[in-house]
PDB file of N, CA and C in Angstrom:
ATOM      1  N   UNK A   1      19.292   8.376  18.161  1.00  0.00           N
ATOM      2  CA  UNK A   1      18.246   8.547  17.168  1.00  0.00           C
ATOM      3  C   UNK A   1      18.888   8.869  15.824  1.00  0.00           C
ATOM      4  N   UNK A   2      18.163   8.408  14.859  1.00  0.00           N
ATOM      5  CA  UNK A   2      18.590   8.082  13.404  1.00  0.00           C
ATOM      6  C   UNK A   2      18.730  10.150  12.668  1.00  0.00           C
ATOM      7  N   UNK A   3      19.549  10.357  11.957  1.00  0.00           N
ATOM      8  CA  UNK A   3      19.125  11.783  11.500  1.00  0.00           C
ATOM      9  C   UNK A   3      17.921  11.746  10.751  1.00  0.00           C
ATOM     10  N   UNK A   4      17.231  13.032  10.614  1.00  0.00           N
ATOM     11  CA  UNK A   4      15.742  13.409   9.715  1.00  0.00           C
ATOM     12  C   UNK A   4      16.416  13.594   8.480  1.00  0.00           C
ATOM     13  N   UNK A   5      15.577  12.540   7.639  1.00  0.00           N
ATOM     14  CA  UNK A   5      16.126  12.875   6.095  1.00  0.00           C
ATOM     15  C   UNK A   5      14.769  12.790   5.164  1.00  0.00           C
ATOM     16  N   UNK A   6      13.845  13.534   5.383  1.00  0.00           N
ATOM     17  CA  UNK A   6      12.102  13.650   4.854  1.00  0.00           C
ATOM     18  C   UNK A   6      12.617  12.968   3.504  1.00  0.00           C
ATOM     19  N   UNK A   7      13.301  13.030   2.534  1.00  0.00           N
ATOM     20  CA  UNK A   7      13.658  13.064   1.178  1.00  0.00           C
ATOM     21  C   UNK A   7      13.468  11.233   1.040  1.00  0.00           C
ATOM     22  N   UNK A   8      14.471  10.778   1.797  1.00  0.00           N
ATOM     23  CA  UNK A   8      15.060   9.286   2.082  1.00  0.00           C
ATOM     24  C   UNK A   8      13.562   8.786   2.653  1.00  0.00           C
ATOM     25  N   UNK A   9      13.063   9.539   3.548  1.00  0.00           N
ATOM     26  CA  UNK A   9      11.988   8.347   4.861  1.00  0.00           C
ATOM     27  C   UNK A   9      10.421   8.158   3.291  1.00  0.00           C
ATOM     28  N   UNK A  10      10.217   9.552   2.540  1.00  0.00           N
ATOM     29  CA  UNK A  10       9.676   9.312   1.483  1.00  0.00           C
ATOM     30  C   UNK A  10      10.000   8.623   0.458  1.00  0.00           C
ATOM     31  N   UNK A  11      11.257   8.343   0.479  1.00  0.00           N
ATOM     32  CA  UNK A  11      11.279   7.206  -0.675  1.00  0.00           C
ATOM     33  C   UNK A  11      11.257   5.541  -0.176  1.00  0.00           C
ATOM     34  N   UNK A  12      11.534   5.857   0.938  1.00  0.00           N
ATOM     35  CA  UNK A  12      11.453   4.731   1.635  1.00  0.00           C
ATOM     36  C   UNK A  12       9.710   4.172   1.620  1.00  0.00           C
ATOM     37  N   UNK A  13       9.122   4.731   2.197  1.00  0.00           N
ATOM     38  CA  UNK A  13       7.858   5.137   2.307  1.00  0.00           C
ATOM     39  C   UNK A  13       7.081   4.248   0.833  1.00  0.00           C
ATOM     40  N   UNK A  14       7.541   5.160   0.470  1.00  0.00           N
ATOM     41  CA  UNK A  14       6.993   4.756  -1.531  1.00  0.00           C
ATOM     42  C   UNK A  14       7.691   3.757  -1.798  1.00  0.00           C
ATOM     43  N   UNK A  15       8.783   2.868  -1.836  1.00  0.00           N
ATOM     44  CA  UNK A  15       8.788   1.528  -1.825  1.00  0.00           C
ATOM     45  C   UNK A  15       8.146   0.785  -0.918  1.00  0.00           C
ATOM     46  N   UNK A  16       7.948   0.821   0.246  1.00  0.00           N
ATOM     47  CA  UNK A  16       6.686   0.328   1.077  1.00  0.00           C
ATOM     48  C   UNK A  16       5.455   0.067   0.239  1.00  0.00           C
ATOM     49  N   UNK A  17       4.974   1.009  -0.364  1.00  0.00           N
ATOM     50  CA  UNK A  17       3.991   1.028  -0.903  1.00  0.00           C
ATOM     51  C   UNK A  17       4.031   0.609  -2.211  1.00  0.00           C
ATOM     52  N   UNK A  18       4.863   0.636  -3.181  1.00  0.00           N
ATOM     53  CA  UNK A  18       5.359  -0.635  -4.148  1.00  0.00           C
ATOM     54  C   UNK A  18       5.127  -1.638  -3.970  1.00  0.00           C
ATOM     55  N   UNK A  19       6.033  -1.916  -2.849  1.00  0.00           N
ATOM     56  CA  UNK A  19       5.838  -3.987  -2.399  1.00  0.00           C
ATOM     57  C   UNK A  19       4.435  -3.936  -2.693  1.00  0.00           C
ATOM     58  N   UNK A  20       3.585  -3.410  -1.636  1.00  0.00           N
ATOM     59  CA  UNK A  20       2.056  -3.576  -1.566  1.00  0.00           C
ATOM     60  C   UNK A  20       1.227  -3.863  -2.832  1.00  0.00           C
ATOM     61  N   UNK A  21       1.616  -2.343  -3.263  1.00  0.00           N
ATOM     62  CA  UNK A  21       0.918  -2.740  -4.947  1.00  0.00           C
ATOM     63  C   UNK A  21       1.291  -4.141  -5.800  1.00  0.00           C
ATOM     64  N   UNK A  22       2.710  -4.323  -6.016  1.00  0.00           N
ATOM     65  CA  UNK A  22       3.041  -5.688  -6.704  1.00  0.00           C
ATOM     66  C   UNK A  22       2.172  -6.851  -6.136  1.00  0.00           C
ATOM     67  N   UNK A  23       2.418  -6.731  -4.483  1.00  0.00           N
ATOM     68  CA  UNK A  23       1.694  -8.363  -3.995  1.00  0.00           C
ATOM     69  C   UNK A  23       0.258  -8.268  -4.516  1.00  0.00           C
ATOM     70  N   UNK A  24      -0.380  -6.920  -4.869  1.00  0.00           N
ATOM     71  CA  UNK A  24      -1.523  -6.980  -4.554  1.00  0.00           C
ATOM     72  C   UNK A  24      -2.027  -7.790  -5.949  1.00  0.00           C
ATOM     73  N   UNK A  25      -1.232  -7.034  -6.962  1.00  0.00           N
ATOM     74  CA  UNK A  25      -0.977  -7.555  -8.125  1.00  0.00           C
ATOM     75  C   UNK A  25      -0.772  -9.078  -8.664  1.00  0.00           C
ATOM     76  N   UNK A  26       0.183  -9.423  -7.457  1.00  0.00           N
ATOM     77  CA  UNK A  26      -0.137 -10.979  -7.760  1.00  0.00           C
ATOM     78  C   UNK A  26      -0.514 -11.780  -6.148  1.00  0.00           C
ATOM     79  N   UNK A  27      -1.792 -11.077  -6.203  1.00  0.00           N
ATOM     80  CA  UNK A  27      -2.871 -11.626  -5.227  1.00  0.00           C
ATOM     81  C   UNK A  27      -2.287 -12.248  -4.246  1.00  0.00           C
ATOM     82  N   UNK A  28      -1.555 -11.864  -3.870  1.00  0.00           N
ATOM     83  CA  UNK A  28      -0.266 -12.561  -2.813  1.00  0.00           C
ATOM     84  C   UNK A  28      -1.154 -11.914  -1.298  1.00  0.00           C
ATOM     85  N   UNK A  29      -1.970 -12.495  -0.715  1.00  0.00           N
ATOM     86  CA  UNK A  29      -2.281 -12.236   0.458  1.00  0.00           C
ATOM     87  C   UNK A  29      -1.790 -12.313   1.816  1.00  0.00           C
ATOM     88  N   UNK A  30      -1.118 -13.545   1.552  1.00  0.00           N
ATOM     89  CA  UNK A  30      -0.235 -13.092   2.907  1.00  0.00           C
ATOM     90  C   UNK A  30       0.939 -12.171   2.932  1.00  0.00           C
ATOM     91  N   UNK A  31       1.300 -11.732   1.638  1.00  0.00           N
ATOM     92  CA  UNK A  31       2.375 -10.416   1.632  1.00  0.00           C
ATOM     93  C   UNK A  31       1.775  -9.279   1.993  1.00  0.00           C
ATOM     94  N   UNK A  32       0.846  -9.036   1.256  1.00  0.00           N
ATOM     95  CA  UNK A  32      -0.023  -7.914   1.839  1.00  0.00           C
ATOM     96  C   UNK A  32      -0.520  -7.517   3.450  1.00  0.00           C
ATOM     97  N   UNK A  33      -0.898  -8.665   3.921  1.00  0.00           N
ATOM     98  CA  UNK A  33      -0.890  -8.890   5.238  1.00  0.00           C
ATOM     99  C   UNK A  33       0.695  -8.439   6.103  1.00  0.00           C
ATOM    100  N   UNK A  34       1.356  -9.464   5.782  1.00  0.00           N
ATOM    101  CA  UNK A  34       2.673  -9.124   6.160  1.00  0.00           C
ATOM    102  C   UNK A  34       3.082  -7.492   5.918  1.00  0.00           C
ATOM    103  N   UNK A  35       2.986  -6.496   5.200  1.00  0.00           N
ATOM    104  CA  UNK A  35       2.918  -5.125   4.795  1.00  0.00           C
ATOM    105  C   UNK A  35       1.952  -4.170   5.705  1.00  0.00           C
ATOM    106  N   UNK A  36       0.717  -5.182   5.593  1.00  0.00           N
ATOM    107  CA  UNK A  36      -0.399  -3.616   6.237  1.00  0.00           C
ATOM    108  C   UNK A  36      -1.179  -5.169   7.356  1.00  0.00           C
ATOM    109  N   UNK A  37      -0.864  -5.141   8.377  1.00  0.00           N
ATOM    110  CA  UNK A  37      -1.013  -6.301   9.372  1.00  0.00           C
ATOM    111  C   UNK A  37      -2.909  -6.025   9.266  1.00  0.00           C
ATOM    112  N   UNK A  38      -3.648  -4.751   9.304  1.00  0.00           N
ATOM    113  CA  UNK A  38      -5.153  -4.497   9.222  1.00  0.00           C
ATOM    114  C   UNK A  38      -5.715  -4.990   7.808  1.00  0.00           C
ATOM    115  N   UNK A  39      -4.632  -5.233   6.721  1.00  0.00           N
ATOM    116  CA  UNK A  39      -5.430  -5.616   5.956  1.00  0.00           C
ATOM    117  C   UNK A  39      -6.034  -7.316   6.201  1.00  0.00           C
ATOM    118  N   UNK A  40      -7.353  -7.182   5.539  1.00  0.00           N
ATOM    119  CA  UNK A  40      -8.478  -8.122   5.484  1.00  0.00           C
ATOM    120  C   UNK A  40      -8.755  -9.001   4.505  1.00  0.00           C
ATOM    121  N   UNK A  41      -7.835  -9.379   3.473  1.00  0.00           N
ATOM    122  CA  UNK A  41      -8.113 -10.219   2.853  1.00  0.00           C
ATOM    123  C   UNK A  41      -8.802  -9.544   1.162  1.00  0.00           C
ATOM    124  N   UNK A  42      -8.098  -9.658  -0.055  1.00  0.00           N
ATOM    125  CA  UNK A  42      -8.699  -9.301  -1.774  1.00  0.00           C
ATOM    126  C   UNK A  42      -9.969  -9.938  -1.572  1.00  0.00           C
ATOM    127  N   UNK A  43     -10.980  -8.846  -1.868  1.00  0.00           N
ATOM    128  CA  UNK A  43     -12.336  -9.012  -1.784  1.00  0.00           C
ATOM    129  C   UNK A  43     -12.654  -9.836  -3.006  1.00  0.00           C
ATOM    130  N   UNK A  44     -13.859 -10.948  -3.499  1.00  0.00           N
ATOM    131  CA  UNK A  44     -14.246 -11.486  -4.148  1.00  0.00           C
ATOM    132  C   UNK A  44     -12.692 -12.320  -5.084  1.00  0.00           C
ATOM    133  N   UNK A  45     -12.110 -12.431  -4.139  1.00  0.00           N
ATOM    134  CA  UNK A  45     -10.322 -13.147  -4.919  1.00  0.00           C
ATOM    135  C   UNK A  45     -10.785 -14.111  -5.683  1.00  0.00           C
ATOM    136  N   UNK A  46     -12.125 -15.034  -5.692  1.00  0.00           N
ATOM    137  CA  UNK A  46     -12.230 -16.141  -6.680  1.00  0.00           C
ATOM    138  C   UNK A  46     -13.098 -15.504  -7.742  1.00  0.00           C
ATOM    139  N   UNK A  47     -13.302 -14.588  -7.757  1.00  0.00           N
ATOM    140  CA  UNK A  47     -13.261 -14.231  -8.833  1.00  0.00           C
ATOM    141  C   UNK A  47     -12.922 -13.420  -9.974  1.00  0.00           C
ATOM    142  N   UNK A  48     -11.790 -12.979  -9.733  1.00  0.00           N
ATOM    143  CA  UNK A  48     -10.664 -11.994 -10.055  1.00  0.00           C
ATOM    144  C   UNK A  48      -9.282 -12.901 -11.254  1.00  0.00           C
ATOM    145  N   UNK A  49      -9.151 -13.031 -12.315  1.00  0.00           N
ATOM    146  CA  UNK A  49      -8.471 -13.750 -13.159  1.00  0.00           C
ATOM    147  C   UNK A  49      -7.535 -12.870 -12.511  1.00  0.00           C
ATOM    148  N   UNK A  50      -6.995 -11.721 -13.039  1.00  0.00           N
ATOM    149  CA  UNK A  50      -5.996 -10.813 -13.082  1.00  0.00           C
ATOM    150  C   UNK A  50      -6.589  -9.402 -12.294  1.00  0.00           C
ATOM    151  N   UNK A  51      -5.726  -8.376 -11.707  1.00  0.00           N
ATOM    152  CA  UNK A  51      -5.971  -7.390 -11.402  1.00  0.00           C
ATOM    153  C   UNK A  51      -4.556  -6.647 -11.391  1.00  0.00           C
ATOM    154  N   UNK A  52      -5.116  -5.331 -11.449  1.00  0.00           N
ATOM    155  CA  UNK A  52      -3.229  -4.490 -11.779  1.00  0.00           C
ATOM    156  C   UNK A  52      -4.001  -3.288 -10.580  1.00  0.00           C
ATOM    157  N   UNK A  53      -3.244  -2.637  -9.580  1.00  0.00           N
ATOM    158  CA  UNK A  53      -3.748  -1.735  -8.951  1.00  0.00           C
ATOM    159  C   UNK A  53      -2.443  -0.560  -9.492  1.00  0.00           C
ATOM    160  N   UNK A  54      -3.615   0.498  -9.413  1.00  0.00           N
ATOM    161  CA  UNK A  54      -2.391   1.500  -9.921  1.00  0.00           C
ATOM    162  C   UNK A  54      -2.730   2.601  -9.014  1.00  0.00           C
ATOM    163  N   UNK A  55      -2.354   3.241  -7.960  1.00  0.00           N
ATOM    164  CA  UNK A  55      -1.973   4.689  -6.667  1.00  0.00           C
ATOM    165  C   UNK A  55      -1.078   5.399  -7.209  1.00  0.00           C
ATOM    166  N   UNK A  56      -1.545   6.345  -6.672  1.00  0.00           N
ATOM    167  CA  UNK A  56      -0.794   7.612  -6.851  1.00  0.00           C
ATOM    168  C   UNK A  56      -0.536   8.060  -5.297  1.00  0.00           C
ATOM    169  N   UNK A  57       0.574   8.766  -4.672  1.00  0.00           N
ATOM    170  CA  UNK A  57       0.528   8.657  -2.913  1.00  0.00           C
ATOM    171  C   UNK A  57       0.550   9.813  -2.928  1.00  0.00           C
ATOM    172  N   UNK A  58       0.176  10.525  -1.637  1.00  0.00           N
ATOM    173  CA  UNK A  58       0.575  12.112  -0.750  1.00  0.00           C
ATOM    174  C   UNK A  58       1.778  11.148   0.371  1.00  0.00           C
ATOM    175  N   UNK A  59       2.716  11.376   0.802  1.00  0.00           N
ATOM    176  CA  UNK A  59       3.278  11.223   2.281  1.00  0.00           C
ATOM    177  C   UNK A  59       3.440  12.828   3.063  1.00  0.00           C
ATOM    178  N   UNK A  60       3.071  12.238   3.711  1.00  0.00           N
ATOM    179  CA  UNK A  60       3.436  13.520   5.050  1.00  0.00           C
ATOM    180  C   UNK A  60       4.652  13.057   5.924  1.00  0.00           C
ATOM    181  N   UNK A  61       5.601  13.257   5.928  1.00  0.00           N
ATOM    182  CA  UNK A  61       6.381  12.810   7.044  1.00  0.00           C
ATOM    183  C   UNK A  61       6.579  13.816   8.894  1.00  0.00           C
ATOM    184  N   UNK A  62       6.556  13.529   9.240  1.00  0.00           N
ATOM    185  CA  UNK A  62       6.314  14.796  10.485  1.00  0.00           C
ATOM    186  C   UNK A  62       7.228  14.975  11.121  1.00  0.00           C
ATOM    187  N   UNK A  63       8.257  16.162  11.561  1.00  0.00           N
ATOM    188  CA  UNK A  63       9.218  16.727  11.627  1.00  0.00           C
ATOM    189  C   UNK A  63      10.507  16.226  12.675  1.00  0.00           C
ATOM    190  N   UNK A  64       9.873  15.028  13.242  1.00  0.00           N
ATOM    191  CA  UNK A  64      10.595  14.371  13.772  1.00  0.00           C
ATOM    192  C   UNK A  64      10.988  12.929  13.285  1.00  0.00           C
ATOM    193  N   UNK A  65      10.502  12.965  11.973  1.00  0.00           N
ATOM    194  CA  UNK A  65      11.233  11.745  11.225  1.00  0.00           C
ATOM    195  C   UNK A  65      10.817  10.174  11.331  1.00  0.00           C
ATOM    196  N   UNK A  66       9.853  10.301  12.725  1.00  0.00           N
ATOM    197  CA  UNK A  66       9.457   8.819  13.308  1.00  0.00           C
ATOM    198  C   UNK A  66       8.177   8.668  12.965  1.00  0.00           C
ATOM    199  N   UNK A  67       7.549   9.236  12.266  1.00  0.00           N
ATOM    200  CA  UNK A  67       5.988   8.703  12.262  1.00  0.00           C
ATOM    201  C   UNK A  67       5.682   9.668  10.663  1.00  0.00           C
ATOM    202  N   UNK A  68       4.472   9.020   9.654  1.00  0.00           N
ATOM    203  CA  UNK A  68       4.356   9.490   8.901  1.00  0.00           C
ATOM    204  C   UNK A  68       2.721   9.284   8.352  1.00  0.00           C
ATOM    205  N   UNK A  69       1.883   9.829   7.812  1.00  0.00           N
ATOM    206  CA  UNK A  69       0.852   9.056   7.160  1.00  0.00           C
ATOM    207  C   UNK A  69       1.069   9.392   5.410  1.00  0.00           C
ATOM    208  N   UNK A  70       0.391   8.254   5.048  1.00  0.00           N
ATOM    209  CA  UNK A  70       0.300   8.467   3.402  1.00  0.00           C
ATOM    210  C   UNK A  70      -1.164   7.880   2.938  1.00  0.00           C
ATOM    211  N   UNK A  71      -1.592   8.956   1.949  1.00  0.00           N
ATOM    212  CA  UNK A  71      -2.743   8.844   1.179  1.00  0.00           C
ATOM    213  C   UNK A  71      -2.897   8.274  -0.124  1.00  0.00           C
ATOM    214  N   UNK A  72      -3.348   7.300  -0.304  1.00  0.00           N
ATOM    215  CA  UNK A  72      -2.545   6.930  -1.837  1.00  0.00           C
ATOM    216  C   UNK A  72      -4.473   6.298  -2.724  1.00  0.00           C
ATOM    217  N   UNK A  73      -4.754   6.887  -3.913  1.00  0.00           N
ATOM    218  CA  UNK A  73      -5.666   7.055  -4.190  1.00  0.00           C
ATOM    219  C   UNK A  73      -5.288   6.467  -5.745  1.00  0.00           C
ATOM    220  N   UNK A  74      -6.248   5.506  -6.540  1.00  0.00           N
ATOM    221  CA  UNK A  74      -6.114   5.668  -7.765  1.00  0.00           C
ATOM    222  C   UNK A  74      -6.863   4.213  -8.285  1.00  0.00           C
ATOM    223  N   UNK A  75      -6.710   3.221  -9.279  1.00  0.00           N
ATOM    224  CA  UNK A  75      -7.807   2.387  -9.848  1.00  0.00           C
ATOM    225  C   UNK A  75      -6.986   0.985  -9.404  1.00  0.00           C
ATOM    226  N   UNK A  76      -8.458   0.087  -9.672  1.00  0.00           N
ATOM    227  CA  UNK A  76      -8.044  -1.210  -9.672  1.00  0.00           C
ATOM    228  C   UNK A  76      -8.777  -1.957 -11.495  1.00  0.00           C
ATOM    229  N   UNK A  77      -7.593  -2.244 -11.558  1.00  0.00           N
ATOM    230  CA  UNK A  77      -7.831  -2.559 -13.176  1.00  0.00           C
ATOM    231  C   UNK A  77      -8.831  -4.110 -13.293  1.00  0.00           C
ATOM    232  N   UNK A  78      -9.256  -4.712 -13.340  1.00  0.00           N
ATOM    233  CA  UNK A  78      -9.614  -6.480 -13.354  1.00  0.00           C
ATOM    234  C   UNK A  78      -9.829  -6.784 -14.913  1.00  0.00           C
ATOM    235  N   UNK A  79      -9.740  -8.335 -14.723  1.00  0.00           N
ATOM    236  CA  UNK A  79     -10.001  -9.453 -15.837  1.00  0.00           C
ATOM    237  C   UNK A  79     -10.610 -10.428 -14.878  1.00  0.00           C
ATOM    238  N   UNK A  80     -12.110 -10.315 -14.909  1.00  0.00           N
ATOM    239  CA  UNK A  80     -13.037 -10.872 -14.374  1.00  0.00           C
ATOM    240  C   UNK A  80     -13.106 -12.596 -14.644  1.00  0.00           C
ATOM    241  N   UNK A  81     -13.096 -13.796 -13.803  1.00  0.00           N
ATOM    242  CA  UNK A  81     -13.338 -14.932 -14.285  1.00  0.00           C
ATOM    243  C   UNK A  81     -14.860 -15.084 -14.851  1.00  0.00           C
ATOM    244  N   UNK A  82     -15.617 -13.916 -14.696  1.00  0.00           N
ATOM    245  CA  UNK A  82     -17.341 -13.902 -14.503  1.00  0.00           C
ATOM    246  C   UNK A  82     -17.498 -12.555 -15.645  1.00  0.00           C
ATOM    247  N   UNK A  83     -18.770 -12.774 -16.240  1.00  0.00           N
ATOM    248  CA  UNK A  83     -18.921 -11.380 -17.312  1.00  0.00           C
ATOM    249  C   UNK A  83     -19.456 -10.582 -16.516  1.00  0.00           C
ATOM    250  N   UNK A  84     -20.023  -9.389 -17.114  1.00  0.00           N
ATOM    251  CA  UNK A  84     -20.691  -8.064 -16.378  1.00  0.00           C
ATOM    252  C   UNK A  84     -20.260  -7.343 -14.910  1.00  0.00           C
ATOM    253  N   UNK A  85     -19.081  -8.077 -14.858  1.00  0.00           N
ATOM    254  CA  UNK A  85     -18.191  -7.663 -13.340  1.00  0.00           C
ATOM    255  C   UNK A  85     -17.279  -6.126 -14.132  1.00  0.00           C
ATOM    256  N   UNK A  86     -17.388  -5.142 -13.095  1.00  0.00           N
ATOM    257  CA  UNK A  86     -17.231  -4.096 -13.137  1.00  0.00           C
ATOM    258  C   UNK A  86     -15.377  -4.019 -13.708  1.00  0.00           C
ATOM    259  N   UNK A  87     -15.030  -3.685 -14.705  1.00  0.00           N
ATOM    260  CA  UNK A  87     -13.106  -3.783 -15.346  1.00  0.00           C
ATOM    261  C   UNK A  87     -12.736  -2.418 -14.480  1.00  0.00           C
ATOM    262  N   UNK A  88     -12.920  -1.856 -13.684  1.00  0.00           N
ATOM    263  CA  UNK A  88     -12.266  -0.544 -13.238  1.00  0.00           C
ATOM    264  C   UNK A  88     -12.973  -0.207 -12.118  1.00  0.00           C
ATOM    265  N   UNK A  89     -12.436  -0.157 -10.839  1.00  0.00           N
ATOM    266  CA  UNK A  89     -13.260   0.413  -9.407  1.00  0.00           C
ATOM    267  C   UNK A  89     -11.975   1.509  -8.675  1.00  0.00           C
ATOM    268  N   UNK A  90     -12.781   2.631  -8.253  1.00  0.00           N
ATOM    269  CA  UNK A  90     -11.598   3.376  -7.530  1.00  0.00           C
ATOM    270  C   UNK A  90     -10.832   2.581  -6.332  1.00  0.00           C
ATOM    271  N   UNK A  91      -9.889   3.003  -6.257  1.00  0.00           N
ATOM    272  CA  UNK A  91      -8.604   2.538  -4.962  1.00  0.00           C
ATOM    273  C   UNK A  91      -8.760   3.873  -3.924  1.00  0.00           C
ATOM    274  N   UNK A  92      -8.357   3.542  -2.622  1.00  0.00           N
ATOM    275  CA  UNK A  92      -7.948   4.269  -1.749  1.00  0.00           C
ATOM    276  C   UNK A  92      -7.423   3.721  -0.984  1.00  0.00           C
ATOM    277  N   UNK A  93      -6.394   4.472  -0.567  1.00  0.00           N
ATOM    278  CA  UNK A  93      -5.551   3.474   0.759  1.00  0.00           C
ATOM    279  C   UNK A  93      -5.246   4.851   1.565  1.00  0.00           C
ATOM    280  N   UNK A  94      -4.953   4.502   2.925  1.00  0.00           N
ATOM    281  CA  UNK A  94      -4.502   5.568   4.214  1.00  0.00           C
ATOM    282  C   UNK A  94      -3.658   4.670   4.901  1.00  0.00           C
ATOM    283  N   UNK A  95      -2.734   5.099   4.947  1.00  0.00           N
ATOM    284  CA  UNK A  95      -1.428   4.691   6.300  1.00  0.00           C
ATOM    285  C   UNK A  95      -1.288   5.354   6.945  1.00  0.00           C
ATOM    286  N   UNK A  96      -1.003   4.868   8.654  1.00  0.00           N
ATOM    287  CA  UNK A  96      -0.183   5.984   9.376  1.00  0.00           C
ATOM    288  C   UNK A  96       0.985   4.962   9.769  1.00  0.00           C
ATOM    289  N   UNK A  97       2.207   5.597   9.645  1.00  0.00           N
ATOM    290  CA  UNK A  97       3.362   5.104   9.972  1.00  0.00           C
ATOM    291  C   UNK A  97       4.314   5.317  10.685  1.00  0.00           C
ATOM    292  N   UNK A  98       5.424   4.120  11.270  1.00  0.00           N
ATOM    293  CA  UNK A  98       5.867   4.488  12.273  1.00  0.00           C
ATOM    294  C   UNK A  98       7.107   4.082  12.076  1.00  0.00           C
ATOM    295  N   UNK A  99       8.542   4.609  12.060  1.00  0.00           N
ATOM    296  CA  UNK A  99       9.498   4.189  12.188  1.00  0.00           C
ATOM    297  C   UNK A  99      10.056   3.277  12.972  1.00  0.00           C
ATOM    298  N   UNK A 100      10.330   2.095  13.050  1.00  0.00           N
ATOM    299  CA  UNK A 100      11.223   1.114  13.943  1.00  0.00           C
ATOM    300  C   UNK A 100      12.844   0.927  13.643  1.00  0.00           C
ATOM    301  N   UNK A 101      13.114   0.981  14.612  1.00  0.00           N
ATOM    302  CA  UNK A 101      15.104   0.628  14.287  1.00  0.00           C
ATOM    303  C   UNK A 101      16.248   1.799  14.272  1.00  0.00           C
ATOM    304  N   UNK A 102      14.835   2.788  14.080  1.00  0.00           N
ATOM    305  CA  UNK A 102      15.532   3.928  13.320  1.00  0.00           C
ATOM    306  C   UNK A 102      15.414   3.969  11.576  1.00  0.00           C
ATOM    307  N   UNK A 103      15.298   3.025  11.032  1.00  0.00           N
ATOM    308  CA  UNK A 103      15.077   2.971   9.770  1.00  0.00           C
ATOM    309  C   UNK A 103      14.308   2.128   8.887  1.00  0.00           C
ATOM    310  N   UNK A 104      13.499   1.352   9.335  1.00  0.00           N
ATOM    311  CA  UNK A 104      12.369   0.893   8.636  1.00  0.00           C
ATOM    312  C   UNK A 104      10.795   1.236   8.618  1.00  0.00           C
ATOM    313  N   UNK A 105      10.430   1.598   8.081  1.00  0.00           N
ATOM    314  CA  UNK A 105       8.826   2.052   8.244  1.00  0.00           C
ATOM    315  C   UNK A 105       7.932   1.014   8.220  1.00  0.00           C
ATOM    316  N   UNK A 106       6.915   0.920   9.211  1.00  0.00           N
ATOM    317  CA  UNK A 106       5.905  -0.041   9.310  1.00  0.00           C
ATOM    318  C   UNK A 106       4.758   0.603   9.137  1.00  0.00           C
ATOM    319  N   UNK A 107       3.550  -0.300   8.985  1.00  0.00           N
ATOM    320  CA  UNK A 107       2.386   1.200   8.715  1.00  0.00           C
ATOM    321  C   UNK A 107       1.754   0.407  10.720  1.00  0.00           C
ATOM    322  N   UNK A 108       1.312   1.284  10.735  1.00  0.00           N
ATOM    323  CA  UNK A 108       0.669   1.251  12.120  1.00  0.00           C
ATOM    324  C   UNK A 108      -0.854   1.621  12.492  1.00  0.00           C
ATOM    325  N   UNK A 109      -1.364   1.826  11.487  1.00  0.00           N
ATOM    326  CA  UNK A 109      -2.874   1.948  11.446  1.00  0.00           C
ATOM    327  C   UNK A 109      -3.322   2.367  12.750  1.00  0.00           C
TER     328      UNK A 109
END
């Protein structure tokens, strides 16, 4: 078994959750998928010009280094192809995660 390094598995963690944000950013759905296997598909995607998601995370890592959840809360920016569509809706995301290999984090919902 890999050593506990909470410091490392959280930064690890938070690039996980980078990728996510970027793909989400460029509406890249099957990356996102590929990242969080439960996700379902960018809601109303045809009609979304642009979108920027911006989180802020909690991680918890749990004292044995192999499993973690993270809370990550904050806005989704848009440039609507359509008028009167809402430019700002809250974000929330929840992971629970699981170490494989010893060193890669997957989320495991």
């Amino acid at each position: 078994m890999a050593s506990v390094n909470p410091e490392q598995d959280r930064a690890d963690i938070q690039a996980l959750l980078n990728a996510y944000v970027a793909a989400y950013n460029r509406l890249d759905d099957a990356e996102l998928k590929r990242i969080d296997p439960a996700f379902d598909g960018i809601r109303q995607r045809a009609l979304i010009r642009s979108v920027e998601l911006r989180l802020q995370a909690s991680i918890r890592v749990a004292t044995d280094g192999q499993s973690a959840v993270l809370n990550a809360t904050g806005t989704f920016n848009y440039v609507w192809n359509r008028e009167r569509m809402p430019p700002t809706t809250p974000a929330q995301l929840t992971w629970n995660l699981r170490k494989v290999d010893g060193t890669r984090w997957v989320v495991a919902r």
